[in-house]
N, C-alpha and C. Protein backbone atom coordinates (compact mmCIF):
# COMPACT_ATOMS: atom_id res chain seq x y z
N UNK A 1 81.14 52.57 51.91
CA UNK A 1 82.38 53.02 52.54
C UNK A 1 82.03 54.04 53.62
N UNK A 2 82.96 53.90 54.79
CA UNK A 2 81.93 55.22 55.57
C UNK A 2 82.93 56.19 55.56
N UNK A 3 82.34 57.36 55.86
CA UNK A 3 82.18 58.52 55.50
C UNK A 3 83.33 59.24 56.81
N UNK A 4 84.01 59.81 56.39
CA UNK A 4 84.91 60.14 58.11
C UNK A 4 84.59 61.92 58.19
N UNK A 5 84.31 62.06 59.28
CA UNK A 5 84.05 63.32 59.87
C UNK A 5 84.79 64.23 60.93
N UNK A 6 86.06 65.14 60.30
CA UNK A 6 86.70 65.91 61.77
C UNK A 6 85.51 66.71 62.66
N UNK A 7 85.65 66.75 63.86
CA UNK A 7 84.84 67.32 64.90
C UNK A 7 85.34 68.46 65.36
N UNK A 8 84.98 69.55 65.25
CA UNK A 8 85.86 70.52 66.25
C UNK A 8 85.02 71.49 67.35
N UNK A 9 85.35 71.55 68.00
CA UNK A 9 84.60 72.56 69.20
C UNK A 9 85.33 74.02 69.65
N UNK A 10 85.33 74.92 69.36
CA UNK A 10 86.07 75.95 69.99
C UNK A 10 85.60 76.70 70.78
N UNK A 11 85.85 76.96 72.15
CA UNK A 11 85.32 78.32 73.28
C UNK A 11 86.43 79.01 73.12
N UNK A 12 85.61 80.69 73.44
CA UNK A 12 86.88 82.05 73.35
C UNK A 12 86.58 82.08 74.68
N UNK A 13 87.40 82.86 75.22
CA UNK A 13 88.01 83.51 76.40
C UNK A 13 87.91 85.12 76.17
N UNK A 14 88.10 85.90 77.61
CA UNK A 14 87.78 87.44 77.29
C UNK A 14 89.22 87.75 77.13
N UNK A 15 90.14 86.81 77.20
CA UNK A 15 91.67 87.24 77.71
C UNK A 15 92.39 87.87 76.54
N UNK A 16 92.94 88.18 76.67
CA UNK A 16 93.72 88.91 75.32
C UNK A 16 94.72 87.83 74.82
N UNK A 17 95.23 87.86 73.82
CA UNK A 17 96.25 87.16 72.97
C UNK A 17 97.46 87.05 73.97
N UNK A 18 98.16 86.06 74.35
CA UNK A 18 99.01 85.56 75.25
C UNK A 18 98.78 85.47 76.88
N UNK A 19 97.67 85.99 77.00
CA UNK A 19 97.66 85.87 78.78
C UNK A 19 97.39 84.31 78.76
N UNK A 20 97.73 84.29 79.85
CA UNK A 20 97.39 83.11 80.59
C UNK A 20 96.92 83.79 82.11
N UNK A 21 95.76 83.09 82.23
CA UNK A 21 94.86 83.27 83.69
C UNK A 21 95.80 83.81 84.60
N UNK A 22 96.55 83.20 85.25
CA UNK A 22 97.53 83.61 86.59
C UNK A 22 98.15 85.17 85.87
N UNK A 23 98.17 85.26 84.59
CA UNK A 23 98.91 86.32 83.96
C UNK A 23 97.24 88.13 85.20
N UNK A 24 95.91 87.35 85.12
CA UNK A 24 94.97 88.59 84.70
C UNK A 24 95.01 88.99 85.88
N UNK A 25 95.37 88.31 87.13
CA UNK A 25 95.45 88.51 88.89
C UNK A 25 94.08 88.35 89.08
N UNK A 26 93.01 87.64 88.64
CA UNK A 26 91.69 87.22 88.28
C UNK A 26 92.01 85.61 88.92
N UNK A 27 91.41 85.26 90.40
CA UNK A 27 90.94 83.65 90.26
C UNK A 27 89.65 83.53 91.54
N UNK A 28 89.81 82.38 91.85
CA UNK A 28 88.81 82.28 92.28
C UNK A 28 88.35 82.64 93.96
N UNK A 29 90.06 83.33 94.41
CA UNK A 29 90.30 83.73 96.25
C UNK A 29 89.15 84.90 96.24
N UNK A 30 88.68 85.67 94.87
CA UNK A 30 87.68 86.66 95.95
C UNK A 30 88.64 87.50 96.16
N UNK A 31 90.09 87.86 96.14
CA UNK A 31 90.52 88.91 96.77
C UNK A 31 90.47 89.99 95.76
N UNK A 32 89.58 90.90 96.42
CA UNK A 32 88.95 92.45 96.05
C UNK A 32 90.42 93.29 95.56
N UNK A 33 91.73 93.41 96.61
CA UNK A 33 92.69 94.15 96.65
C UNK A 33 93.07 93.71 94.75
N UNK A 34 93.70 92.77 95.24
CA UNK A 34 94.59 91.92 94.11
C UNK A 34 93.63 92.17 92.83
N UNK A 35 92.29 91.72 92.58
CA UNK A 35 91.46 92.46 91.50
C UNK A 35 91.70 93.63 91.07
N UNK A 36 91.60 94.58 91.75
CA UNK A 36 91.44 95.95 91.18
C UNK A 36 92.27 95.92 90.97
N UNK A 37 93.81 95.39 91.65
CA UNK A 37 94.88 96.12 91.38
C UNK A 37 95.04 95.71 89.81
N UNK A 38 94.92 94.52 89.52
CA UNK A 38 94.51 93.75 87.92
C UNK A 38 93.82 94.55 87.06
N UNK A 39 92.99 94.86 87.84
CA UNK A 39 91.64 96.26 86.55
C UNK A 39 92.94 97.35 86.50
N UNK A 40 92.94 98.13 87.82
CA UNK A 40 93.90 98.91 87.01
C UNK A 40 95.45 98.95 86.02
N UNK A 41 95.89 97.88 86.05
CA UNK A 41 96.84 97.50 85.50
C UNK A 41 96.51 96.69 83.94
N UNK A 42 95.49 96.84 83.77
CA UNK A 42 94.71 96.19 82.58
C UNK A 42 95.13 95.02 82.33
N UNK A 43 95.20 93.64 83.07
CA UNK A 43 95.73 92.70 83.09
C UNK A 43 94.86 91.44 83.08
N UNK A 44 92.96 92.22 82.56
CA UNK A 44 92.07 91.29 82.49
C UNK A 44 91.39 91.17 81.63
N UNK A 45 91.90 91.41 80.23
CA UNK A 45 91.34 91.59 79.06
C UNK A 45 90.32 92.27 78.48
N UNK A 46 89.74 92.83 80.03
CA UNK A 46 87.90 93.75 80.01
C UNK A 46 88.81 95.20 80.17
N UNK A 47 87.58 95.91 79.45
CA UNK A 47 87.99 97.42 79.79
C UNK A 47 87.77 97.97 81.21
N UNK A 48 88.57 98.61 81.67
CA UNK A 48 88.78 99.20 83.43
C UNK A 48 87.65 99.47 83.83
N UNK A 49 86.07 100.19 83.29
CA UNK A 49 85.35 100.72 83.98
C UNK A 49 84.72 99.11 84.30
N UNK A 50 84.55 98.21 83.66
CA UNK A 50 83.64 96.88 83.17
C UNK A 50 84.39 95.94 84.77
N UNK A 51 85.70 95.78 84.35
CA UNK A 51 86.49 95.40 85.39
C UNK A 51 86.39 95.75 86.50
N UNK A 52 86.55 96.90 87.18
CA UNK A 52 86.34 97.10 88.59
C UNK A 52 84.78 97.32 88.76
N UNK A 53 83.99 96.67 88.22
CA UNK A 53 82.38 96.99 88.06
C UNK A 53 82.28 95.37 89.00
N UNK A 54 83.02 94.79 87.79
CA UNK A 54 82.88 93.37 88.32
C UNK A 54 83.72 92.65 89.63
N UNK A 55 84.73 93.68 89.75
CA UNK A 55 85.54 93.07 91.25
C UNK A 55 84.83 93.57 92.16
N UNK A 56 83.97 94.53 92.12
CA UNK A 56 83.12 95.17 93.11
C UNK A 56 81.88 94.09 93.26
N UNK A 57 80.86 93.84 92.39
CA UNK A 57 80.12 92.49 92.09
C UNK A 57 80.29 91.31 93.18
N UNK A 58 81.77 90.86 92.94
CA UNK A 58 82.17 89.70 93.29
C UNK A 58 82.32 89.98 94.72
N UNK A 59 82.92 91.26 95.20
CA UNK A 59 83.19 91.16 96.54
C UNK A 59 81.69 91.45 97.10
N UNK A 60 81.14 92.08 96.88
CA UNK A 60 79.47 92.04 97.46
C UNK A 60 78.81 90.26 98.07
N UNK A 61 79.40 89.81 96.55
CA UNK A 61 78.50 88.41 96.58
C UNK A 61 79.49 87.63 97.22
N UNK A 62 80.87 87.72 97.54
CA UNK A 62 81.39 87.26 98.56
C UNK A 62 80.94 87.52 99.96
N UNK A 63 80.83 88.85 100.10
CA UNK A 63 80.19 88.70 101.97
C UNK A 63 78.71 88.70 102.12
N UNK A 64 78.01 88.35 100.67
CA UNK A 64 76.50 87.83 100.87
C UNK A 64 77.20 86.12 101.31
N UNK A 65 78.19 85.60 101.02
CA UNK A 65 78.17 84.41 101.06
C UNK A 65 77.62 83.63 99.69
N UNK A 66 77.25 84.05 98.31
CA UNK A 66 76.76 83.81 97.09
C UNK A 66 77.98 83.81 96.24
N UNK A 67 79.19 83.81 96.31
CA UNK A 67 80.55 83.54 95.71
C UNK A 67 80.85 82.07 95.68
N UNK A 68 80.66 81.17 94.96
CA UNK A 68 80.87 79.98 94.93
C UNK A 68 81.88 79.49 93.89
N UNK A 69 82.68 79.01 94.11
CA UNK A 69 83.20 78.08 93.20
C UNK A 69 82.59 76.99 92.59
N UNK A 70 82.51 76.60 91.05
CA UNK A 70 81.67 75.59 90.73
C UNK A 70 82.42 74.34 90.86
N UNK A 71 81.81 72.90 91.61
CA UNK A 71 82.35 71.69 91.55
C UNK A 71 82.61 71.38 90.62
N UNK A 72 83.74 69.88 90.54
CA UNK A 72 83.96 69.27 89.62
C UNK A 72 82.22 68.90 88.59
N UNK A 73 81.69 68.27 89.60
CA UNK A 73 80.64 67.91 89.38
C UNK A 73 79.49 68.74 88.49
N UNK A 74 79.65 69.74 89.17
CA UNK A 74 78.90 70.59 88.29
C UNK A 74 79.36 71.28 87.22
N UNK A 75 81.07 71.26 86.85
CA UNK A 75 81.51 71.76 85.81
C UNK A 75 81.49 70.41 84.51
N UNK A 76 81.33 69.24 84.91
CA UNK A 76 81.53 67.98 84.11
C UNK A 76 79.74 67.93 83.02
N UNK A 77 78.61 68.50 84.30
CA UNK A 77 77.18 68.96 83.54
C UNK A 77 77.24 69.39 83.43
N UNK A 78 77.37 70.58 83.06
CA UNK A 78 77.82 71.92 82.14
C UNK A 78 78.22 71.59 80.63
N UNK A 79 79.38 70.88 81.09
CA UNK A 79 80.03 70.23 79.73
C UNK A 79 79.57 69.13 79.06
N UNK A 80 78.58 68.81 79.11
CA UNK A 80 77.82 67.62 78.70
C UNK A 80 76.09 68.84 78.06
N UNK A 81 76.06 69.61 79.00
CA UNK A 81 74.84 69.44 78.76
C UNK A 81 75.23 70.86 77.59
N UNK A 82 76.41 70.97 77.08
CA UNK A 82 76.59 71.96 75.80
C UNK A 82 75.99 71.14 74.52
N UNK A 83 76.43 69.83 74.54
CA UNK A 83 75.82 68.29 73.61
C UNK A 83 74.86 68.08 73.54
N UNK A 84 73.57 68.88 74.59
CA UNK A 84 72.24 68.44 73.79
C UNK A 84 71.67 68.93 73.03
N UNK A 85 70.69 68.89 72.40
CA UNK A 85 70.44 69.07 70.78
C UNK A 85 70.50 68.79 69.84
N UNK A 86 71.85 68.12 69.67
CA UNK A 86 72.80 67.95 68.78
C UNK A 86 71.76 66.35 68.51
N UNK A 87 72.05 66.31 66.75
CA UNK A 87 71.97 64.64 65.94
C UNK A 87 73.06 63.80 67.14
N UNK A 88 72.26 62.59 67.25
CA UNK A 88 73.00 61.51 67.71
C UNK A 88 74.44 61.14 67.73
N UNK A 89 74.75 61.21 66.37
CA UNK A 89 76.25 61.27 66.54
C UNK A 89 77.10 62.18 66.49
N UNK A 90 76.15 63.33 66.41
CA UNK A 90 76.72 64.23 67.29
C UNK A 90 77.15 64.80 67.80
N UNK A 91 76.04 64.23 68.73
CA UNK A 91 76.24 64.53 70.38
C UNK A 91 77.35 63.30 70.90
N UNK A 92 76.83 62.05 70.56
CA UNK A 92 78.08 61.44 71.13
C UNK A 92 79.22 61.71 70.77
N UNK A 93 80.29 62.11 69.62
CA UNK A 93 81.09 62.82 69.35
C UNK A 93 81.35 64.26 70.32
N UNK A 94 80.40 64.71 70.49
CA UNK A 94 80.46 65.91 71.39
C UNK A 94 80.74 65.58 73.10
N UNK A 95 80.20 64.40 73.51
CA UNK A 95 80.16 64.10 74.63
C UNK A 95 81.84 63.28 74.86
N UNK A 96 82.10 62.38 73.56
CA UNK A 96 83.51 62.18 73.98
C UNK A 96 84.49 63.59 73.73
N UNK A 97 84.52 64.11 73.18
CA UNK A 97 84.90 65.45 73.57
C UNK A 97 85.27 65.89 74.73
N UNK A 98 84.35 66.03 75.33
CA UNK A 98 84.26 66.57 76.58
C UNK A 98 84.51 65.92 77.48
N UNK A 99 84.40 64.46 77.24
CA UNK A 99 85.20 63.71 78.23
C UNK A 99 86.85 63.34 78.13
N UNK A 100 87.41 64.37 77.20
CA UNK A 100 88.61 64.23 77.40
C UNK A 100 89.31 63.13 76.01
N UNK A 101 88.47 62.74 75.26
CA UNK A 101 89.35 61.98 74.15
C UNK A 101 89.57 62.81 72.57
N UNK A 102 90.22 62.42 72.26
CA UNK A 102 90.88 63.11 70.96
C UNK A 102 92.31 63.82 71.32
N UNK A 103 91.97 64.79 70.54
CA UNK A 103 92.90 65.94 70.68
C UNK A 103 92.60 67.20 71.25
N UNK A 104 93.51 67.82 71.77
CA UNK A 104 93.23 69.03 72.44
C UNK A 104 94.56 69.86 72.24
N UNK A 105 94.14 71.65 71.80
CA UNK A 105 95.23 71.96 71.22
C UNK A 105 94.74 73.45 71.65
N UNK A 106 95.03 74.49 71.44
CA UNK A 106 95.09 75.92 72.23
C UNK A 106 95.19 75.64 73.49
N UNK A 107 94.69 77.14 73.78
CA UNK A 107 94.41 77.43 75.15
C UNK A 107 93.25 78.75 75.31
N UNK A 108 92.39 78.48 76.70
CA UNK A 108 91.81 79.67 76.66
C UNK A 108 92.60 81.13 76.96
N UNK A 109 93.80 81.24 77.39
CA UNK A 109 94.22 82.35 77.29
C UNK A 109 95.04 83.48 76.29
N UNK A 110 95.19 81.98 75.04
CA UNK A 110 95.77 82.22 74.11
C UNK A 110 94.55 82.86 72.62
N UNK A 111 93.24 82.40 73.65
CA UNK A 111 91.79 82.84 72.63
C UNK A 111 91.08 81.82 72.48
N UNK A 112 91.51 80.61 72.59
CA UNK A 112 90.44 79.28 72.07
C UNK A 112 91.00 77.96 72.58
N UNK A 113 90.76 76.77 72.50
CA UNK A 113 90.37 75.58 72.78
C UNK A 113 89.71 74.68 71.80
N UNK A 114 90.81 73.60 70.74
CA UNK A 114 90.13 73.38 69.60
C UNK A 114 90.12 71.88 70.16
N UNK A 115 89.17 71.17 70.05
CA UNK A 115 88.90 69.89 70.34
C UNK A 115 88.67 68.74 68.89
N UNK A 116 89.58 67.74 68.88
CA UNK A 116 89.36 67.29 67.66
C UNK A 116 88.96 66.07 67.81
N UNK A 117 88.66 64.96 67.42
CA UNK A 117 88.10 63.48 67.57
C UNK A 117 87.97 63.31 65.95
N UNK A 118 88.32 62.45 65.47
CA UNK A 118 88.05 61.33 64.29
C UNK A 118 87.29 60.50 64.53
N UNK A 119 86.00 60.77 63.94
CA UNK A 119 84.39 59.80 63.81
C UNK A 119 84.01 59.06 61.84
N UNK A 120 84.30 57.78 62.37
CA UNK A 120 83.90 56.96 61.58
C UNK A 120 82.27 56.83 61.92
N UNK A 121 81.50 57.14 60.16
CA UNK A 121 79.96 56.45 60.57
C UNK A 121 80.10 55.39 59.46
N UNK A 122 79.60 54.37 60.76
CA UNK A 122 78.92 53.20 60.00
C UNK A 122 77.49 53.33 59.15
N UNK A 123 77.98 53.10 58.03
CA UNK A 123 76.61 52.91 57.13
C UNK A 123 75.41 51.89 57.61
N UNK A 124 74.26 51.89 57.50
CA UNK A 124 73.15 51.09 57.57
C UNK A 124 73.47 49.95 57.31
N UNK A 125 73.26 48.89 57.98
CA UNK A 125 73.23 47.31 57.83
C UNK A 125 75.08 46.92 57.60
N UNK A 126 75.70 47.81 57.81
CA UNK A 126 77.41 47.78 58.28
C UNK A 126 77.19 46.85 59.49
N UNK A 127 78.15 45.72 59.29
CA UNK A 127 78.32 45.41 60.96
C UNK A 127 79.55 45.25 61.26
N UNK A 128 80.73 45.69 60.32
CA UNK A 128 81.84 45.81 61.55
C UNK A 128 82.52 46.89 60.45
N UNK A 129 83.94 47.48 60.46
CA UNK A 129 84.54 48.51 59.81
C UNK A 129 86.19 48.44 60.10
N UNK A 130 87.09 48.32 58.95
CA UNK A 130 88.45 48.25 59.49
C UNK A 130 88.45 49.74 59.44
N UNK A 131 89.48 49.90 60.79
CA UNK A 131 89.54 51.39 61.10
C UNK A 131 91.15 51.77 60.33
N UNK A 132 91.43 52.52 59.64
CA UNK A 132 92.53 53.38 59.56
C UNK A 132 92.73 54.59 60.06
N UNK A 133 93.18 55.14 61.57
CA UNK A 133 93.10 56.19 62.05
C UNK A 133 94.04 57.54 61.13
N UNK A 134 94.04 58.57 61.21
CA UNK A 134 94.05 59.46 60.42
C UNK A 134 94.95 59.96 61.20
N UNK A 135 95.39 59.95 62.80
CA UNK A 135 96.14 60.67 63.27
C UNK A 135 96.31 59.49 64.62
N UNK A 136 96.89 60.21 65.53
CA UNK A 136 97.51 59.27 66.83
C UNK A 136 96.29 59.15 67.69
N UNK A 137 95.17 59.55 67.51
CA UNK A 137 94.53 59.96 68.94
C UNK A 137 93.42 59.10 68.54
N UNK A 138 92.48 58.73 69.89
CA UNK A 138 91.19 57.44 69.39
C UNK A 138 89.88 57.82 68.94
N UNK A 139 89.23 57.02 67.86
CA UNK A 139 88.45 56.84 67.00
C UNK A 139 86.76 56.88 67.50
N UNK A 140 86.04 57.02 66.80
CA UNK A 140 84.98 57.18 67.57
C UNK A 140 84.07 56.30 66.58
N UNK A 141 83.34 55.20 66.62
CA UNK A 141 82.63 55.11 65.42
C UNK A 141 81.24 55.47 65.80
N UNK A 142 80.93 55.52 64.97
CA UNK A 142 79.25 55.54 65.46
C UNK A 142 78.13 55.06 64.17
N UNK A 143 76.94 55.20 64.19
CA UNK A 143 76.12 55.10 63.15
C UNK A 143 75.94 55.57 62.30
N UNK A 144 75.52 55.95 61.17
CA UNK A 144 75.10 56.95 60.08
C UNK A 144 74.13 57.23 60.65
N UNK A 145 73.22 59.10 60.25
CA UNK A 145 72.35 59.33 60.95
C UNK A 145 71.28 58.76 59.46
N UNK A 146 70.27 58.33 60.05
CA UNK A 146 69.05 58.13 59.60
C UNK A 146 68.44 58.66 58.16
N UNK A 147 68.34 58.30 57.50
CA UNK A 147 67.75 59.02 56.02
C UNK A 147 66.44 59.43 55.69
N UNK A 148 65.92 60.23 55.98
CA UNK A 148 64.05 60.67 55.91
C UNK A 148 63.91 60.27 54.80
């Protein structure tokens, strides 16, 4: 019989309990003014000295020209390459994750980001499996890992 496995992934955020991003005056314009005015208004979940440490930081590495926004592209490897290491199934469990299937439920401004997927492993010499999903969202099967 195989064996069913919930998956979960959670990232925290520095934000405090109910912000939401647009809430911290924190994005990605670089504007120095609008920052501080955020540090001083404590509207970025970091303590004030830490905060205007770092809007100062950013505006430096803005008129070095070293302020970048990260691409799609490079935010999609990022998120893939959190999955290596990981046993085979995993990582593939981890990788559909990240590509957007299952469930998805918080938020980072609320503290977390819980990612769920339902993984069926097929047992050894299994060659097919009726699926009964456990919830609305799609299934992942994969292999059993290996027995030393």
């Amino acid at each position: 019989m195989p064996s069913l496995i919930a998956v979960c992934l959670m990232t925290l955020s520095g934000l405090s309990f109910g912000q939401t991003p647009s809430d911290t005056g924190l994005d990605a314009s670089g504007d120095y003014q609008k920052e501080m005015q955020a540090c001083r208004e404590g509207r970025t979940g970091q303590d004030r000295a830490t905060c205007m440490q770092e809007a100062r930081n950013a505006r430096q590495a803005k008129r070095q020209g070293a302020l970048q926004t990260p691409s799609a592209q490079s935010m999609g490897a990022n998120a893939m390459a959190r999955c290596e290491g990981m046993a085979e199934a995993d990582m593939a469990a981890c990788r559909a994750r990240m590509m957007g299937y299952g469930q998805t439920s918080g938020s980072v401004a609320g503290g977390g980001m819980m990612r769920e997927l339902e993984v069926i492993e097929m047992e050894p010499g299994q060659e097919s499996v009726n699926v009964a999903p456990k919830g609305t969202g799609p299934v992942l099967v994969v292999p059993a890992p290996k027995q030393p």
